[in-house]
PDB file of N, CA and C in Angstrom:
ATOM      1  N   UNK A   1      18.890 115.020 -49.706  1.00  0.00           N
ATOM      2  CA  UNK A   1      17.975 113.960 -50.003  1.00  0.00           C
ATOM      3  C   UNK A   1      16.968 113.778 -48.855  1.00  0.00           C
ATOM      4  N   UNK A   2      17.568 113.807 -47.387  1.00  0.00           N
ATOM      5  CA  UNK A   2      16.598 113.472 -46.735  1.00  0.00           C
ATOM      6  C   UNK A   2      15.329 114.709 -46.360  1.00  0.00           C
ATOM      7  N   UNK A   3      15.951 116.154 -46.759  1.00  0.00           N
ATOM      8  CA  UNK A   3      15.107 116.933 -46.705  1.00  0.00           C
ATOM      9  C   UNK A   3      13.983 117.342 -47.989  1.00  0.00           C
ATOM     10  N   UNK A   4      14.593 116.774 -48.840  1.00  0.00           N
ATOM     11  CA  UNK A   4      13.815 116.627 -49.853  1.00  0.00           C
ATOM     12  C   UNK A   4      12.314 115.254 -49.530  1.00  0.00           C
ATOM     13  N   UNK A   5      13.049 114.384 -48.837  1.00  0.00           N
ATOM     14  CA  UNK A   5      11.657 113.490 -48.403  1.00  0.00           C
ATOM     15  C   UNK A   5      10.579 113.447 -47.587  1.00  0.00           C
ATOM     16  N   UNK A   6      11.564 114.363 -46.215  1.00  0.00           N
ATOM     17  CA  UNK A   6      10.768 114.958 -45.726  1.00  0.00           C
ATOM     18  C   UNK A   6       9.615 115.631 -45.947  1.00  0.00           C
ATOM     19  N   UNK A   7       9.682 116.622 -46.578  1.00  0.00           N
ATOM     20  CA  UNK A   7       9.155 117.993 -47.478  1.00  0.00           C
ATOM     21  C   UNK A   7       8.193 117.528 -48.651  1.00  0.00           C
ATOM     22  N   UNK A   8       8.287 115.998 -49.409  1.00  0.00           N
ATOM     23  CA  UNK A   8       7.406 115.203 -50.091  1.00  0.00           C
ATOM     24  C   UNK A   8       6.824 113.660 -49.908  1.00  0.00           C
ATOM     25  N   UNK A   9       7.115 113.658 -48.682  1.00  0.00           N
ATOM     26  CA  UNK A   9       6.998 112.094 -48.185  1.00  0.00           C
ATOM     27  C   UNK A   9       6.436 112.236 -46.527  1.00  0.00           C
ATOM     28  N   UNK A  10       5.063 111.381 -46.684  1.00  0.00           N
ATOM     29  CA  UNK A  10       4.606 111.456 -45.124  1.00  0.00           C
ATOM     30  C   UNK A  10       5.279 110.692 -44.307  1.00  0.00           C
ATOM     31  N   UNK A  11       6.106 111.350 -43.566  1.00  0.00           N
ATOM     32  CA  UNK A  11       7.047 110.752 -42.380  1.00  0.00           C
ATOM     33  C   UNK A  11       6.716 111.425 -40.947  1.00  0.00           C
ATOM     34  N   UNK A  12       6.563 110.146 -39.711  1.00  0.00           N
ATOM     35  CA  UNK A  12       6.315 110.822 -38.709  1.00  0.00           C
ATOM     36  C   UNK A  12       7.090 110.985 -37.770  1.00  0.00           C
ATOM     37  N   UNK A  13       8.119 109.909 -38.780  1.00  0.00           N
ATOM     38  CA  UNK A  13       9.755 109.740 -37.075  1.00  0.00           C
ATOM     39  C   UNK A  13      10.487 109.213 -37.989  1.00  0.00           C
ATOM     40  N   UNK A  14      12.106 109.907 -37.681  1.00  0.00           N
ATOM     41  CA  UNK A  14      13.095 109.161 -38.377  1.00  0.00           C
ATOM     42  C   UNK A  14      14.110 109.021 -37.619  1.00  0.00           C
ATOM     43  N   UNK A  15      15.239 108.266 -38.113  1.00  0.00           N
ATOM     44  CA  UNK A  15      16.238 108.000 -36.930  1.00  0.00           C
ATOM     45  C   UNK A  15      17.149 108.966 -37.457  1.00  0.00           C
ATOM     46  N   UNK A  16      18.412 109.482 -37.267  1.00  0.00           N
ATOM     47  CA  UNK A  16      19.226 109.906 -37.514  1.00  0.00           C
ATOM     48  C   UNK A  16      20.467 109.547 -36.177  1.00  0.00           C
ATOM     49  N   UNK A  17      21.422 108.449 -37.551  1.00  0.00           N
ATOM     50  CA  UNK A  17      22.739 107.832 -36.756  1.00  0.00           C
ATOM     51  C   UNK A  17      23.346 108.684 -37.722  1.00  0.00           C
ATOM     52  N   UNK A  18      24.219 109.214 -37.239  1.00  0.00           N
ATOM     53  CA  UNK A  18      25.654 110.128 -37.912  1.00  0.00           C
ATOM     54  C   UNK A  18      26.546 109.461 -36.675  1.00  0.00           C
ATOM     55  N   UNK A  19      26.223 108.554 -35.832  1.00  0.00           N
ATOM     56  CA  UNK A  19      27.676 108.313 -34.854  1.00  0.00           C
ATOM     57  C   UNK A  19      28.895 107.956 -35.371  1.00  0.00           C
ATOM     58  N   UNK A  20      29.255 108.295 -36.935  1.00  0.00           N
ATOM     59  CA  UNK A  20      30.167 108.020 -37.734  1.00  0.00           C
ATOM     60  C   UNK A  20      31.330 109.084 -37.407  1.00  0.00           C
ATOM     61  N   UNK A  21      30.775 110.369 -37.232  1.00  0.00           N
ATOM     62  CA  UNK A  21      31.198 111.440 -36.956  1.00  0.00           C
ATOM     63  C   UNK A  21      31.793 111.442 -35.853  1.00  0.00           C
ATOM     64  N   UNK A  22      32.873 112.046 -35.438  1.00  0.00           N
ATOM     65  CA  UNK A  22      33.547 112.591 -33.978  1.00  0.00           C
ATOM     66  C   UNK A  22      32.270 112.851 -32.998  1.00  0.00           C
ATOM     67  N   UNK A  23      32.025 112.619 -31.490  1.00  0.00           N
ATOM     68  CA  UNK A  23      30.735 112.916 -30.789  1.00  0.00           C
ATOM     69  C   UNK A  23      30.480 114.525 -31.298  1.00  0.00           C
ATOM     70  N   UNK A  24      31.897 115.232 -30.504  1.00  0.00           N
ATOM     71  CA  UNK A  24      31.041 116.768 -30.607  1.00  0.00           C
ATOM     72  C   UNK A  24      30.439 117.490 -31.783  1.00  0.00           C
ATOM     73  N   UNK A  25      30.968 116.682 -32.742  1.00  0.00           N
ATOM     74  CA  UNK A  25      30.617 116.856 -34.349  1.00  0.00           C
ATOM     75  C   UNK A  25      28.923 115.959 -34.565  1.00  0.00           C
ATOM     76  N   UNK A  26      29.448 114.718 -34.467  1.00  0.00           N
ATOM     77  CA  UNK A  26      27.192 114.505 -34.192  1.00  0.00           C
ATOM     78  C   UNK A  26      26.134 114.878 -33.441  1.00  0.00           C
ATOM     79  N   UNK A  27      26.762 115.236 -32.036  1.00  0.00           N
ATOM     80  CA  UNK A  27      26.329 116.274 -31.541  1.00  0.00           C
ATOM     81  C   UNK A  27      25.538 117.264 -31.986  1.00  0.00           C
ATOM     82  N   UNK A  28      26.188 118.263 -32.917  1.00  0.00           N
ATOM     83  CA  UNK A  28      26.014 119.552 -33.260  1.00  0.00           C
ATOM     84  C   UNK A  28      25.187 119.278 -34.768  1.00  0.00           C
ATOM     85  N   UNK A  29      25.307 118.038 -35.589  1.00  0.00           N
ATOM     86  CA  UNK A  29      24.681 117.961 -36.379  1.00  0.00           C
ATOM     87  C   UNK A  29      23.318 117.504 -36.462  1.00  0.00           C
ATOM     88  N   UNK A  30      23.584 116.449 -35.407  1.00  0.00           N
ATOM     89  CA  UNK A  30      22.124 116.312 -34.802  1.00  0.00           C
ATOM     90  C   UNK A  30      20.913 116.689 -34.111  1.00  0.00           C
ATOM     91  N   UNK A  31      21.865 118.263 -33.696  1.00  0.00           N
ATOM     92  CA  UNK A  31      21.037 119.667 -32.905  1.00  0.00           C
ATOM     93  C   UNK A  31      19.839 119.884 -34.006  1.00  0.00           C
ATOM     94  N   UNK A  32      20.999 120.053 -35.718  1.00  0.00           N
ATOM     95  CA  UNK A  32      20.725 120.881 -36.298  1.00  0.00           C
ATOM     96  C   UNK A  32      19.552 120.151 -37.196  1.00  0.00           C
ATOM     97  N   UNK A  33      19.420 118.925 -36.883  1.00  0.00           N
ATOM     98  CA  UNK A  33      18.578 117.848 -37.918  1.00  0.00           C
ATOM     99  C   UNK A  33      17.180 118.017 -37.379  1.00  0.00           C
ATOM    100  N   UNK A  34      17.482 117.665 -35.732  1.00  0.00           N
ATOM    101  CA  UNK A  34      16.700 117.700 -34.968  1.00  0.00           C
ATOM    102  C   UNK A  34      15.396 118.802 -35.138  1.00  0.00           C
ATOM    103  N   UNK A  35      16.314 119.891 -34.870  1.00  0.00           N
ATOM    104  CA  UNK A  35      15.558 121.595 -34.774  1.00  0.00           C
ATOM    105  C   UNK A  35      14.465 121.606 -36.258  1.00  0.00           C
ATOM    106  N   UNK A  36      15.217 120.710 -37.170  1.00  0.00           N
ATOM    107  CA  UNK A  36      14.607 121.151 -39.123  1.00  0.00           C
ATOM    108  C   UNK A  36      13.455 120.085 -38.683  1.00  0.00           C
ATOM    109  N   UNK A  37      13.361 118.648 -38.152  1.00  0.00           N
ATOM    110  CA  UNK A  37      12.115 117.678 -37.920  1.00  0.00           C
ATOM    111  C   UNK A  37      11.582 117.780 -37.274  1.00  0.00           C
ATOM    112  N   UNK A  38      11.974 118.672 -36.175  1.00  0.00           N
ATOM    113  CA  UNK A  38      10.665 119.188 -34.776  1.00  0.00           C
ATOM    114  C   UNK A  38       9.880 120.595 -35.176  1.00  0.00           C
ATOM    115  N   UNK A  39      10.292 121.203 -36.687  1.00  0.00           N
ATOM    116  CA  UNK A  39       9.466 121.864 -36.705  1.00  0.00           C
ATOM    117  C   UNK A  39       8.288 121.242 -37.958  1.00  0.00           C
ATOM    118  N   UNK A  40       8.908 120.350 -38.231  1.00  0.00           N
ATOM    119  CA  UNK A  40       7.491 119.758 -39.559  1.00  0.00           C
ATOM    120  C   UNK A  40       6.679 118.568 -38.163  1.00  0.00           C
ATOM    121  N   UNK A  41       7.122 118.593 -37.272  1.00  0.00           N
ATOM    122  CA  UNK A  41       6.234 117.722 -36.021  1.00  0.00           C
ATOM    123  C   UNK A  41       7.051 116.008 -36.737  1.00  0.00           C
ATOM    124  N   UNK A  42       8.107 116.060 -36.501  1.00  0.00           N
ATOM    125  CA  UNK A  42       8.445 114.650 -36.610  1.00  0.00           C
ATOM    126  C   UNK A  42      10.031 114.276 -35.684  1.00  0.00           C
ATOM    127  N   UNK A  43       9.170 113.108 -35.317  1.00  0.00           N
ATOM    128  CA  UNK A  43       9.809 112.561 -33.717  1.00  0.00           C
ATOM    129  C   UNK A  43      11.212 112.303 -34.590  1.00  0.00           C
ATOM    130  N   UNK A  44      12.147 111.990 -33.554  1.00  0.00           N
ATOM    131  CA  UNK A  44      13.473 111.628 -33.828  1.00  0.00           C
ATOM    132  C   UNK A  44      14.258 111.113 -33.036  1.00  0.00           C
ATOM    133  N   UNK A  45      15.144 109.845 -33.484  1.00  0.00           N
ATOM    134  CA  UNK A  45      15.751 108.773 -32.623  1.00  0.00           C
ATOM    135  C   UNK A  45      17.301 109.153 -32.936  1.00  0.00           C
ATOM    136  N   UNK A  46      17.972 109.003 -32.135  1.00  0.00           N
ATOM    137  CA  UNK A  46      19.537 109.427 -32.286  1.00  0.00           C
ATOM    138  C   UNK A  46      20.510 108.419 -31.902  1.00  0.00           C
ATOM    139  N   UNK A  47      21.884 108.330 -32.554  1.00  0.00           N
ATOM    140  CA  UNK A  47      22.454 107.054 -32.084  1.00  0.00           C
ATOM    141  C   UNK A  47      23.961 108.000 -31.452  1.00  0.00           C
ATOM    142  N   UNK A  48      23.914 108.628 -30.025  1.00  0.00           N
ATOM    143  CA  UNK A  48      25.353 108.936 -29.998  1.00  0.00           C
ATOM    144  C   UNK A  48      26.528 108.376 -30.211  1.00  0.00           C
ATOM    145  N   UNK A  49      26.534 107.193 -29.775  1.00  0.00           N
ATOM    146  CA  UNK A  49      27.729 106.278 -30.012  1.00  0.00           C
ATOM    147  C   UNK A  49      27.778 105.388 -30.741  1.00  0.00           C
ATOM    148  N   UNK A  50      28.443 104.670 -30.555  1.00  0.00           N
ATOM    149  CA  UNK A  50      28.583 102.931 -31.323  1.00  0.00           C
ATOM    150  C   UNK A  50      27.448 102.079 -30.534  1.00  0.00           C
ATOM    151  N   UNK A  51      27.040 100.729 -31.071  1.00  0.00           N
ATOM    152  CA  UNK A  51      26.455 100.119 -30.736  1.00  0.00           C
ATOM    153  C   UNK A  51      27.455  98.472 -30.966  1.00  0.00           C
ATOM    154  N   UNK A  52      27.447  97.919 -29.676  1.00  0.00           N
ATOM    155  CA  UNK A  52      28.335  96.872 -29.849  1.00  0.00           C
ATOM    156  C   UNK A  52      28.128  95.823 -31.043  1.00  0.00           C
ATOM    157  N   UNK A  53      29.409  95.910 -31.733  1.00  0.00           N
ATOM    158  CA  UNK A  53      28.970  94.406 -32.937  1.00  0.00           C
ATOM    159  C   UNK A  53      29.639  95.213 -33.960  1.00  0.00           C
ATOM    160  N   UNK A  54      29.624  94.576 -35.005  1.00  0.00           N
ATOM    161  CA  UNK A  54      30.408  95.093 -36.554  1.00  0.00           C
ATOM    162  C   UNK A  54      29.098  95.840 -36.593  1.00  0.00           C
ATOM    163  N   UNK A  55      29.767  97.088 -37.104  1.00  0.00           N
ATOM    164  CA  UNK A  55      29.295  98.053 -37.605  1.00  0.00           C
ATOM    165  C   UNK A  55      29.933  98.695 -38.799  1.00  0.00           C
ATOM    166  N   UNK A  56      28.934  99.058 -40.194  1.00  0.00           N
ATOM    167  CA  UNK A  56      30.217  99.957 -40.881  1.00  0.00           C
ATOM    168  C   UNK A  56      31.531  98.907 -41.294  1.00  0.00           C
ATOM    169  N   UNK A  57      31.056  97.953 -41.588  1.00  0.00           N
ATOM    170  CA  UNK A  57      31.991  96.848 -41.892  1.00  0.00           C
ATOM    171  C   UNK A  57      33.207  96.753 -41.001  1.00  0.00           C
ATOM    172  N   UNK A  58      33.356  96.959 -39.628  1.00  0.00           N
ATOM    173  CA  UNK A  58      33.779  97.252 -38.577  1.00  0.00           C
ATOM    174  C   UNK A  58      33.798  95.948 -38.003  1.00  0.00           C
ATOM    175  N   UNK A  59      34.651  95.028 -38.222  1.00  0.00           N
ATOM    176  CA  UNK A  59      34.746  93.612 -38.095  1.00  0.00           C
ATOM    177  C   UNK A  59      35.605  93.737 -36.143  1.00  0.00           C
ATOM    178  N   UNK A  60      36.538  94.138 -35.757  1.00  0.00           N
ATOM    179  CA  UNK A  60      37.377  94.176 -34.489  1.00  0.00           C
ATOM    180  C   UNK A  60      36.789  95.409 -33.432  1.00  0.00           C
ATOM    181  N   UNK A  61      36.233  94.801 -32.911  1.00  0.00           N
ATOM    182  CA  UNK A  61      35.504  95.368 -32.094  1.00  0.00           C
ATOM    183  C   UNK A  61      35.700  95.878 -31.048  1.00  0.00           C
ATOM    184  N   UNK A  62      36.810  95.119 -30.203  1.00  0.00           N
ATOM    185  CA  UNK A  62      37.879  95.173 -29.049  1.00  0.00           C
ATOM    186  C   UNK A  62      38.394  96.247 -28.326  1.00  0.00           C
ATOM    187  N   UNK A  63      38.203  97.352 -29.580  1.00  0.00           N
ATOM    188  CA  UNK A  63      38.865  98.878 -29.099  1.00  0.00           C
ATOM    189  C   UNK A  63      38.182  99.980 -29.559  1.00  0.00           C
ATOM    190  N   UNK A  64      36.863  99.572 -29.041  1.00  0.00           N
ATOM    191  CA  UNK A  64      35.743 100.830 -29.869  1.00  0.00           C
ATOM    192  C   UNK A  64      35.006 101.431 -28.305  1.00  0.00           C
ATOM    193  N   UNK A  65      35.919 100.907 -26.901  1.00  0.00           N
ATOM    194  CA  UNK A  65      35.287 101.709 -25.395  1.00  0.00           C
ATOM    195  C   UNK A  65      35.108 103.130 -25.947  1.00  0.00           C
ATOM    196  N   UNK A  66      36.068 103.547 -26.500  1.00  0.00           N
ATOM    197  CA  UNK A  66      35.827 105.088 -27.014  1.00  0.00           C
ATOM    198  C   UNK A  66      34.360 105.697 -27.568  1.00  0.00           C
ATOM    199  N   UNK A  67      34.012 104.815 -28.466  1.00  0.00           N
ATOM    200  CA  UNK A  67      33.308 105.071 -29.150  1.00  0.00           C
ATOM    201  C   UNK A  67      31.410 104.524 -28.533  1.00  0.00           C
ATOM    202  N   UNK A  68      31.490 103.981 -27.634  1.00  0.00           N
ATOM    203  CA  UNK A  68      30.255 104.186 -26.756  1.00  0.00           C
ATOM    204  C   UNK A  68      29.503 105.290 -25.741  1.00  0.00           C
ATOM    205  N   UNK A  69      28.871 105.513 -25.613  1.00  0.00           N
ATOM    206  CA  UNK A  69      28.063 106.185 -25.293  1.00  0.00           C
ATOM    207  C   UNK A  69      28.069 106.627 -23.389  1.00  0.00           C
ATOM    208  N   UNK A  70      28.473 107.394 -23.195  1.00  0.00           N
ATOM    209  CA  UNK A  70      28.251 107.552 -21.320  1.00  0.00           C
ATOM    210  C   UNK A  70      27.460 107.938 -21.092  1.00  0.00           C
ATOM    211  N   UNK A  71      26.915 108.005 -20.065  1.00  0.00           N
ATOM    212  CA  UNK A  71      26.109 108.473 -19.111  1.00  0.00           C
ATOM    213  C   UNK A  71      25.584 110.269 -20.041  1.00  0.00           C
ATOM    214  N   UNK A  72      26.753 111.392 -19.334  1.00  0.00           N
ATOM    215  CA  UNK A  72      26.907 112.387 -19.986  1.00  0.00           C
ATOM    216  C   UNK A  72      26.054 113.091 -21.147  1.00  0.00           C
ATOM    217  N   UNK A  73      26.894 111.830 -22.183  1.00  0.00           N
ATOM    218  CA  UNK A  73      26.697 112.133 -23.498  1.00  0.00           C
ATOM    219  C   UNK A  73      25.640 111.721 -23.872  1.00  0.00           C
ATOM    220  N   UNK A  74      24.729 111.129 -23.033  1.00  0.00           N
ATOM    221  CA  UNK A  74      23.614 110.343 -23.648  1.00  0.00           C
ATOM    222  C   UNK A  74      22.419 111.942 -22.661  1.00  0.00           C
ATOM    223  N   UNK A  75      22.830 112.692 -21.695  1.00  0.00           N
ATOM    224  CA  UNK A  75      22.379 114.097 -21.756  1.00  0.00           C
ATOM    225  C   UNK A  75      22.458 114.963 -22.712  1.00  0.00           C
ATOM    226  N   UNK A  76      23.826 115.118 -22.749  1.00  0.00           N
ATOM    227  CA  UNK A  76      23.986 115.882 -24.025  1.00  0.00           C
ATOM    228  C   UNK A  76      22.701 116.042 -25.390  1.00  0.00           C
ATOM    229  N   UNK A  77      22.104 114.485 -25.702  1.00  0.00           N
ATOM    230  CA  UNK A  77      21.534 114.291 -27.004  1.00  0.00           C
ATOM    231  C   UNK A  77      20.403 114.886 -26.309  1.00  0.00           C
ATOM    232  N   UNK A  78      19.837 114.243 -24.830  1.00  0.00           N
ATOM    233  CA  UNK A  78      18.475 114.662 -24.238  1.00  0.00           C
ATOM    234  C   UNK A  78      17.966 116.166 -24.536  1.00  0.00           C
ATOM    235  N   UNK A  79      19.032 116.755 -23.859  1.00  0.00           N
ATOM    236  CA  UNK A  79      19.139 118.277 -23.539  1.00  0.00           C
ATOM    237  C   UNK A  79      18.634 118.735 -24.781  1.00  0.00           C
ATOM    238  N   UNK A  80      19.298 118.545 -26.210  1.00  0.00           N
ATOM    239  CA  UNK A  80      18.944 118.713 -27.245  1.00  0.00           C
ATOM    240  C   UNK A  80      17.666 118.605 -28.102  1.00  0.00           C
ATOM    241  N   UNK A  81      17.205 117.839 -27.547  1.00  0.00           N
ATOM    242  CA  UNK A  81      15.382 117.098 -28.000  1.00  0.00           C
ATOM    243  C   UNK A  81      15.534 116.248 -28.627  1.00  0.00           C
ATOM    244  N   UNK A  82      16.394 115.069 -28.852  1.00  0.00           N
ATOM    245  CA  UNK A  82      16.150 114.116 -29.259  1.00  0.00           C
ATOM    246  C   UNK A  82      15.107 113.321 -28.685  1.00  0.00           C
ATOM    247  N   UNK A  83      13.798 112.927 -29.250  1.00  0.00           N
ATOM    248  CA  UNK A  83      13.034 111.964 -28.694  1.00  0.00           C
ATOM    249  C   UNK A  83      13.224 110.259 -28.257  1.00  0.00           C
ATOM    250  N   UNK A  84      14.252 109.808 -28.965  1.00  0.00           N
ATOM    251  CA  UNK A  84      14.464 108.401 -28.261  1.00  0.00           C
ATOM    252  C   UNK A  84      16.711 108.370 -28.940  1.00  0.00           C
ATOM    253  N   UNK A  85      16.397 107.430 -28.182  1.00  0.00           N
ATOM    254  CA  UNK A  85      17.898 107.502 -28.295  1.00  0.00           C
ATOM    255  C   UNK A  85      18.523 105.644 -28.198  1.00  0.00           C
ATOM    256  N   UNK A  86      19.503 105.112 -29.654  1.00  0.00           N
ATOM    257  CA  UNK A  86      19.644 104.306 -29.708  1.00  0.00           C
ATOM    258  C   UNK A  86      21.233 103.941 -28.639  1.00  0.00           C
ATOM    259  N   UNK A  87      20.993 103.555 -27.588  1.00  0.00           N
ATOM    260  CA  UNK A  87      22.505 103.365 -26.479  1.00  0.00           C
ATOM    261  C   UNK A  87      23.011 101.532 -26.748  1.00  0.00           C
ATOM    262  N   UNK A  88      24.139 101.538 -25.813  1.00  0.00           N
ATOM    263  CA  UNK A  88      24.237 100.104 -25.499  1.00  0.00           C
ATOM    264  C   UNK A  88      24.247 100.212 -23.971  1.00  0.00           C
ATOM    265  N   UNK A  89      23.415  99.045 -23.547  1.00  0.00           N
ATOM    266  CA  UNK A  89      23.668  99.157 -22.261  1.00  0.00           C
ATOM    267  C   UNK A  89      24.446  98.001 -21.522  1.00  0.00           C
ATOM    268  N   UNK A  90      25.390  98.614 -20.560  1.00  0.00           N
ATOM    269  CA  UNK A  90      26.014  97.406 -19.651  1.00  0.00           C
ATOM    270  C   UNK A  90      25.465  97.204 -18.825  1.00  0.00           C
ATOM    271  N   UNK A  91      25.865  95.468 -18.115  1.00  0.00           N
ATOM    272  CA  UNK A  91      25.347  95.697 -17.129  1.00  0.00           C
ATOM    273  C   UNK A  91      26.431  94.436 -16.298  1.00  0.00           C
TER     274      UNK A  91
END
């Protein structure tokens, strides 16, 4: 579907969150999303991790450290060409 909109719909940036997925698994899917929208020239925002709050009807929130974003992994997406990247930040 979304390559179908692409391909008939003027789009100049899209986000793509798959952080549903295991990291090394959105990771690799998001290489592959990435590589298909940087060649029609369209920017792309990536969500490696969780973002604090219910998510995904994700009401307990308490035990999702896993599922945020490090330092690292927020290279990982860079390295890749993601153009912006949705994090949480501490502070």
């Amino acid at each position: 579907m979304i390559r179908y909109a692409i391909e008939n719909l003027p789009f100049n940036s899209i986000i793509v969150d798959i952080s549903y997925y295991e990291k090394a698994e959105n990771l690799v899917k998001t290489k592959e999303l990435i590589e298909y929208y940087h060649k029609r020239g369209i920017t792309t925002e990536a969500e490696p991790g969780r973002i604090k709050g219910g998510e995904d009807s994700i009401s307990d929130i308490l035990d999702l450290s896993s599922l945020l974003t490090t330092a690292e992994e927020a290279m990982d997406f860079i390295e890749i060409g993601v153009n912006f990247l949705a994090l949480e930040i501490r502070y």
